[in-house]
N, C-alpha and C. Protein backbone atom coordinates (compact mmCIF):
# COMPACT_ATOMS: atom_id res chain seq x y z
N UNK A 1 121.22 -187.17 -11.04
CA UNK A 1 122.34 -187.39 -11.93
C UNK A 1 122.03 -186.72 -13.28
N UNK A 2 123.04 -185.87 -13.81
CA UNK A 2 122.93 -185.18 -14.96
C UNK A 2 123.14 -186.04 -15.97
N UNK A 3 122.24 -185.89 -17.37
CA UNK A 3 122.05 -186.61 -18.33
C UNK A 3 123.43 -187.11 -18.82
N UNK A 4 124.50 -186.65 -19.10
CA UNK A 4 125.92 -186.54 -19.51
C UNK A 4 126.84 -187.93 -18.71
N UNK A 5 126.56 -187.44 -17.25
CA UNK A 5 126.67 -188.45 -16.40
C UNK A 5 126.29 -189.95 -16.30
N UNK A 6 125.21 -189.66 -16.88
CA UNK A 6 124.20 -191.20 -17.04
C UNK A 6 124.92 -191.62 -18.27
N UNK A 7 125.60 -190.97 -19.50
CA UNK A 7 126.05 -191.52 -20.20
C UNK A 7 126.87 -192.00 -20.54
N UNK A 8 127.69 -191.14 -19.85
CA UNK A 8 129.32 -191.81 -19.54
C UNK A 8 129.28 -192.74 -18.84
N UNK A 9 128.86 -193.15 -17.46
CA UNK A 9 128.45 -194.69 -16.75
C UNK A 9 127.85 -195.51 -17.65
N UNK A 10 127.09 -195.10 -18.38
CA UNK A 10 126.14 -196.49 -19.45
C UNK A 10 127.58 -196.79 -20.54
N UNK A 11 128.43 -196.15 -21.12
CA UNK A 11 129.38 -195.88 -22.08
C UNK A 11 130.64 -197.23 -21.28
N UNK A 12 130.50 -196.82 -20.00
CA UNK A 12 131.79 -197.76 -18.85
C UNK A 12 131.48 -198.77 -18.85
N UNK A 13 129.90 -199.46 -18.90
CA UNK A 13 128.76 -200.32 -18.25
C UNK A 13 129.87 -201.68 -19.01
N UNK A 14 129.90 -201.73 -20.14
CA UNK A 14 129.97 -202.62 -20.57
C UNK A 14 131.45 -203.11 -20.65
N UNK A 15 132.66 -202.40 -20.84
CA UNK A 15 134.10 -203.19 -20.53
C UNK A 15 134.87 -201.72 -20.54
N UNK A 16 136.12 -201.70 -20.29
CA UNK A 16 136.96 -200.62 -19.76
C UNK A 16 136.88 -199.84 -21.58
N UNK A 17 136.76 -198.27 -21.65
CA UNK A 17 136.88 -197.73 -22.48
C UNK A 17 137.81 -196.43 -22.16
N UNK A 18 138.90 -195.98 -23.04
CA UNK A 18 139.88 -194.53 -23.00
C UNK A 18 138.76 -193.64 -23.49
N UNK A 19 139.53 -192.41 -23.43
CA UNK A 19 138.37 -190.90 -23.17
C UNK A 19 137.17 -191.19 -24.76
N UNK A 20 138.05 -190.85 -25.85
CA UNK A 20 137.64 -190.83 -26.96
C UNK A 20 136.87 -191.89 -27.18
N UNK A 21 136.94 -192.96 -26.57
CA UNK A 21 135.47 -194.09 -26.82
C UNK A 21 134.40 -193.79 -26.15
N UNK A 22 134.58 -192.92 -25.15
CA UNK A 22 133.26 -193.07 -24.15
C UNK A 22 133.12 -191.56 -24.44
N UNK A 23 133.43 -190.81 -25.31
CA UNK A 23 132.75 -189.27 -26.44
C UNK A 23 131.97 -190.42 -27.84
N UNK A 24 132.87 -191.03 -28.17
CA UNK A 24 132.03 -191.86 -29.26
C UNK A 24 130.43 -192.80 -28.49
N UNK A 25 131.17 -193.20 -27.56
CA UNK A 25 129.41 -194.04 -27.24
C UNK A 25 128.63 -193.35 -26.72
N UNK A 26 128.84 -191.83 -25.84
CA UNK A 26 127.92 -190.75 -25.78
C UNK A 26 127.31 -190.34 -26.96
N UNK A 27 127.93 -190.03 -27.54
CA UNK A 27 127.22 -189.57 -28.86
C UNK A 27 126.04 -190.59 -29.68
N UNK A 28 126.76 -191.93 -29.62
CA UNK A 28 126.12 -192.91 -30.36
C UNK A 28 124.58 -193.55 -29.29
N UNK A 29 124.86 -193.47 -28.09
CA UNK A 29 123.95 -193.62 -26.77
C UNK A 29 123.06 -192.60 -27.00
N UNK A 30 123.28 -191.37 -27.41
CA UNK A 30 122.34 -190.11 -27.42
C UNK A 30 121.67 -189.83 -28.70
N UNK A 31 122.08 -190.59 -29.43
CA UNK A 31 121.85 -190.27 -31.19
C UNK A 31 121.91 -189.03 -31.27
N UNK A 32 123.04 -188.52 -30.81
CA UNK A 32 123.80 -187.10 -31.02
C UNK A 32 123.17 -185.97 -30.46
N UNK A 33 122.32 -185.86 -29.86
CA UNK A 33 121.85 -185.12 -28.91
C UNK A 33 122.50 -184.77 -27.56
N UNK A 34 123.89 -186.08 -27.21
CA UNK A 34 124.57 -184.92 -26.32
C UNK A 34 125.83 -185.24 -26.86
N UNK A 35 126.67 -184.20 -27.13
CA UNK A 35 128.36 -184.10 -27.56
C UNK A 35 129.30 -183.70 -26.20
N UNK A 36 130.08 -184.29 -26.10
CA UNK A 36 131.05 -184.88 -25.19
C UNK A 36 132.10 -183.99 -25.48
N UNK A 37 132.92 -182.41 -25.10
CA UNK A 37 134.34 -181.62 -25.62
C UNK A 37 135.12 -182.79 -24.83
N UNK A 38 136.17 -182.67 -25.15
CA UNK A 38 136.80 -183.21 -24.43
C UNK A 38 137.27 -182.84 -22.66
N UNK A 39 137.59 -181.36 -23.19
CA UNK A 39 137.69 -180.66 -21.53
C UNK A 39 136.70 -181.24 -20.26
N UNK A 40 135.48 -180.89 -20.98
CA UNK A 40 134.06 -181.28 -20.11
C UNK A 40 134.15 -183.08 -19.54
N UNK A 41 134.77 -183.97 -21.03
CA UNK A 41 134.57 -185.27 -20.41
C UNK A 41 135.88 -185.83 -19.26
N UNK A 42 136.95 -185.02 -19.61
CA UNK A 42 138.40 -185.09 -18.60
C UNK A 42 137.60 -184.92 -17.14
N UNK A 43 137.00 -183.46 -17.26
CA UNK A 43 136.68 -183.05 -15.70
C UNK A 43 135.91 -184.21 -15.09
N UNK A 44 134.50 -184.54 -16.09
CA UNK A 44 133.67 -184.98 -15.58
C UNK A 44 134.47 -186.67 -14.99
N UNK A 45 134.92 -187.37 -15.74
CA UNK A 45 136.17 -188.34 -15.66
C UNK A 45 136.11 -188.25 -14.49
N UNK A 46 137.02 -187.22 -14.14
CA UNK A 46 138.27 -186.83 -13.06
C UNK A 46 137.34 -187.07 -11.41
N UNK A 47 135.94 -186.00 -11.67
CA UNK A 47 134.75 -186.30 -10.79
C UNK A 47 134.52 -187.39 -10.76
N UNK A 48 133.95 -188.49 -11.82
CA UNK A 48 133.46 -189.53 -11.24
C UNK A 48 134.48 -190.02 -10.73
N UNK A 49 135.75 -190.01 -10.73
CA UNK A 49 136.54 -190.74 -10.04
C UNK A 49 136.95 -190.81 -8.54
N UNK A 50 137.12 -189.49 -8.72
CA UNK A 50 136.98 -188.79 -6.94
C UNK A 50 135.57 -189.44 -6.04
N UNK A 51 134.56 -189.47 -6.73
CA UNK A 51 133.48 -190.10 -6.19
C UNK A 51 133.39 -191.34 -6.00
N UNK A 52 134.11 -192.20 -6.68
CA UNK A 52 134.69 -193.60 -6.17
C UNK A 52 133.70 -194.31 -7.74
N UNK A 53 132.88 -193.72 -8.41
CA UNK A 53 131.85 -194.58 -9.63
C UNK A 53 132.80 -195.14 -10.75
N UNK A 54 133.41 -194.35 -10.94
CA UNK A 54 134.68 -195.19 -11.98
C UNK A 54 136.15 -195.37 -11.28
N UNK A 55 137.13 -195.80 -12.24
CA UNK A 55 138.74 -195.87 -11.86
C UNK A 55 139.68 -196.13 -12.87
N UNK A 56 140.68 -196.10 -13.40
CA UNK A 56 141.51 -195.98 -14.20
C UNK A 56 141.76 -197.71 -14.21
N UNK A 57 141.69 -198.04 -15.59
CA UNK A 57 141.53 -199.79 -15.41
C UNK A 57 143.16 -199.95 -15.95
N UNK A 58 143.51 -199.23 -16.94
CA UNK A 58 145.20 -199.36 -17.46
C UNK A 58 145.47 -197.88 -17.77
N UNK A 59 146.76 -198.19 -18.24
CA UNK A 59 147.31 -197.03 -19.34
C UNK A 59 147.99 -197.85 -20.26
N UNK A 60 147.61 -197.11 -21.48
CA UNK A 60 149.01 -197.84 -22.77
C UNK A 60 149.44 -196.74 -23.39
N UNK A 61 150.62 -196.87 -24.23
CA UNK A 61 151.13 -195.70 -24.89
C UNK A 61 150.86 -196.32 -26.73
N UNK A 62 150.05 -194.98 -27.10
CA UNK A 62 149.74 -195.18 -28.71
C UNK A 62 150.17 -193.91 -29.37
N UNK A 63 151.48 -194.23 -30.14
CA UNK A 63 152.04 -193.31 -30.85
C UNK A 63 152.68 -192.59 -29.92
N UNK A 64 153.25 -192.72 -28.94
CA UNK A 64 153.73 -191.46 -28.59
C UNK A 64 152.80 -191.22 -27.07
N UNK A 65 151.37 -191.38 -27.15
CA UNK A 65 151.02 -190.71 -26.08
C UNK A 65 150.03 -191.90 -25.23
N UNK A 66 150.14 -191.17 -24.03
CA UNK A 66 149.03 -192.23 -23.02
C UNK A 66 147.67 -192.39 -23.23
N UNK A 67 147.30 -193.53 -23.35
CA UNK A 67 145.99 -193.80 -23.53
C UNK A 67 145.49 -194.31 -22.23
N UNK A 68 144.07 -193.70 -21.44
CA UNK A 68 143.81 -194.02 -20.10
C UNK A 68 142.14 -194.87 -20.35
N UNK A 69 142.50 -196.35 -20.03
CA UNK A 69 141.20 -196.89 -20.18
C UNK A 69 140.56 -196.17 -18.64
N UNK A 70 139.15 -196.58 -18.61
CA UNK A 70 138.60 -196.00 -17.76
C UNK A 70 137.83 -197.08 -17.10
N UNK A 71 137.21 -197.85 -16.20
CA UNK A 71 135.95 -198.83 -15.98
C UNK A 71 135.03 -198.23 -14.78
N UNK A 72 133.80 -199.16 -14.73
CA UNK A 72 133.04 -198.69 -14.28
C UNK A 72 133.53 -199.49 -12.62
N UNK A 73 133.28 -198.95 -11.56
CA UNK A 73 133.49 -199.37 -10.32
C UNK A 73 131.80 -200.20 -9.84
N UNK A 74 131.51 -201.07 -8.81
CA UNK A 74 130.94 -201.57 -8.55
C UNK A 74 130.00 -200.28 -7.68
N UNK A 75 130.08 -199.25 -7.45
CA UNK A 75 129.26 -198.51 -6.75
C UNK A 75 128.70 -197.57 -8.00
N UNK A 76 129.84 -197.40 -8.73
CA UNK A 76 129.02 -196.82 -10.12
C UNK A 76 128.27 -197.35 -10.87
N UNK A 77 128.12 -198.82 -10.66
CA UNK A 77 127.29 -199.83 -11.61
C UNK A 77 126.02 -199.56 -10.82
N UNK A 78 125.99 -199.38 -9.41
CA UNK A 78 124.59 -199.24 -8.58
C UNK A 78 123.97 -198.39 -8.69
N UNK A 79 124.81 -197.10 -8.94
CA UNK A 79 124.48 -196.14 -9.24
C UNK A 79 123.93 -195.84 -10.40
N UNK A 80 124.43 -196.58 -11.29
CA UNK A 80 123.74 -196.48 -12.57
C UNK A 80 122.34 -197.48 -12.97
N UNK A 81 122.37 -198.21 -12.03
CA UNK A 81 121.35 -199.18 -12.36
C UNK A 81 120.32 -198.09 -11.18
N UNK A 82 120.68 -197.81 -10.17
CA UNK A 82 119.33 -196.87 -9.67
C UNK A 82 118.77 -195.56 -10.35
N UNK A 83 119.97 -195.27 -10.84
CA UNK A 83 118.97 -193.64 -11.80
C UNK A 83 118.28 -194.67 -13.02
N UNK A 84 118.86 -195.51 -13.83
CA UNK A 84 118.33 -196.11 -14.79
C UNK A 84 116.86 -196.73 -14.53
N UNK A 85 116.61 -197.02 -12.95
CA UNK A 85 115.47 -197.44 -12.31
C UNK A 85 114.69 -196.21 -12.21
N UNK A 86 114.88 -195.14 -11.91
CA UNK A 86 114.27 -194.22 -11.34
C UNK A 86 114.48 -193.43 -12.85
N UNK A 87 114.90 -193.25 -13.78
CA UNK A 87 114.01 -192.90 -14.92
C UNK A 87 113.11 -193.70 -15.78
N UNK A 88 113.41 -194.72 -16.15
CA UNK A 88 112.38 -195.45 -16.18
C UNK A 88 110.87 -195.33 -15.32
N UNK A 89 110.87 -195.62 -14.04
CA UNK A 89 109.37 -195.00 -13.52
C UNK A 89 108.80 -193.40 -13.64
N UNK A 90 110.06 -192.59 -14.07
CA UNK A 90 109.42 -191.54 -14.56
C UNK A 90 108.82 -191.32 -15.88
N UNK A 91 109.39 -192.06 -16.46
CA UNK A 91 108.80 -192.53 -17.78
C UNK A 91 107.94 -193.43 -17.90
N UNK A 92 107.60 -194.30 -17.15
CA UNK A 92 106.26 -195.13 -16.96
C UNK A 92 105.21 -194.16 -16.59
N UNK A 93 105.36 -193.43 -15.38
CA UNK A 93 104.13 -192.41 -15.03
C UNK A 93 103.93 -191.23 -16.65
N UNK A 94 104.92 -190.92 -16.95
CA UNK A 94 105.00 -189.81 -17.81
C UNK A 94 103.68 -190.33 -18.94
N UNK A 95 103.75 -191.31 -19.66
CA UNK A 95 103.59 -192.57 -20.62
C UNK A 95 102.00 -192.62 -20.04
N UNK A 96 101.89 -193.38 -18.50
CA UNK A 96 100.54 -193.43 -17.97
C UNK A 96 99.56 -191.79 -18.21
N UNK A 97 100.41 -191.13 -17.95
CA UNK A 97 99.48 -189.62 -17.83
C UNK A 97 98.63 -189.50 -19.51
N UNK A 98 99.73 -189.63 -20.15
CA UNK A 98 99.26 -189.53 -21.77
C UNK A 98 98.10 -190.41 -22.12
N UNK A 99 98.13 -191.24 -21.79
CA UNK A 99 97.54 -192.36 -22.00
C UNK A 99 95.48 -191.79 -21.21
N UNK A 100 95.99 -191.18 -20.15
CA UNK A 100 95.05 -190.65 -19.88
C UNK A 100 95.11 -188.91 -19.49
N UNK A 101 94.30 -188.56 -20.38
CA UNK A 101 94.74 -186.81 -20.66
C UNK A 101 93.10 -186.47 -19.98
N UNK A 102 93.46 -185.44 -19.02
CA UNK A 102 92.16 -184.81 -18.58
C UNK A 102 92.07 -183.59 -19.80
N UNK A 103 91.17 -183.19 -20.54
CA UNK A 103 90.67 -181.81 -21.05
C UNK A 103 91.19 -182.11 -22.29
N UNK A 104 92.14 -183.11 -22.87
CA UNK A 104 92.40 -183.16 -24.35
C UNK A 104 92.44 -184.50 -24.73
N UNK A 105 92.71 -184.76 -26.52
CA UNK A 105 92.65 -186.15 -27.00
C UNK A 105 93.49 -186.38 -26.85
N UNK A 106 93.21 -188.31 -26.43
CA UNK A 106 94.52 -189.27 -26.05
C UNK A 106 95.48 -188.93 -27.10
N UNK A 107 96.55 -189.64 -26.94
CA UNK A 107 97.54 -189.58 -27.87
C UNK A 107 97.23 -191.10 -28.84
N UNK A 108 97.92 -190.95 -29.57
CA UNK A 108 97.93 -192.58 -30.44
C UNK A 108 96.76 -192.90 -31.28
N UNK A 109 96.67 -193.19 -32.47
CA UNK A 109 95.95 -193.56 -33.04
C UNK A 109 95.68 -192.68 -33.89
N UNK A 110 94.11 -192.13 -34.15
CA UNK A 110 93.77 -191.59 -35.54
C UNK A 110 93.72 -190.41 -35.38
N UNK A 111 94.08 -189.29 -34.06
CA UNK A 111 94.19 -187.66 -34.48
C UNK A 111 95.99 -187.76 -35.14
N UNK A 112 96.21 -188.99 -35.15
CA UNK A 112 98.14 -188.63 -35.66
C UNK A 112 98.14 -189.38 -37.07
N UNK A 113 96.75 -189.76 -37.80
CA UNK A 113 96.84 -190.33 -38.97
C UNK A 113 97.22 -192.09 -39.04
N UNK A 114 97.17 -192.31 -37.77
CA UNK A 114 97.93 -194.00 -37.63
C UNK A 114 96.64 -194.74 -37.37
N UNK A 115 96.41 -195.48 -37.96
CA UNK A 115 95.43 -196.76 -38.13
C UNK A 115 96.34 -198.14 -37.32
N UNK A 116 95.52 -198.72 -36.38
CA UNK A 116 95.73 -200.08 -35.77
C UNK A 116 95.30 -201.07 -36.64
């Protein structure tokens, strides 16, 4: 699952959100490291939907135009809780390796100026 992907499901995780909230909680989820066009988040939308991970929870009209909440589907919640599992242990091993470095100094502590 592409990073973008993981964020828009984490963005759904919590109650039905329209396009422009779930570009705002990408952004705010990523501490702006990933930006959401809109084109890119429609398609991607449109995909998870076809895939059965999200679904269109309402529509309302604001000002004039349709607003499409979005929620997360019960296979997209699994889905998101298994990549969320499976980066996490990549990040546990990642974390373990550092911790023990063949041929260089550990990380942490006094080559980075930090006193325990």
């Amino acid at each position: 699952m592409q990073e973008p992907t993981f964020l828009i499901l984490t963005a759904l995780a919590a109650e039905p959100t329209h396009g422009y909230g779930v570009i705002r909680a990408v952004d705010t989820l990523s501490g702006g490291d990933v930006v959401l066009r809109p084109g890119t988040l429609y398609g991607a939308l449109d995909r998870l939907a076809e895939q059965g991970l999200i679904e269109v929870d309402r529509e309302e009209a604001i000002d004039g135009r349709l607003r499409r909440y979005y929620r997360l589907t019960d296979s997209g919640a699994a889905a998101l809780a298994a990549q969320a599992a499976r980066l996490r242990r990549n990040a546990d091993a990642a974390e373990a390796r550092l911790r023990r470095p063949a041929g260089r100094p550990a990380l942490g502590g006094a080559q980075f100026g930090m006193t325990g």
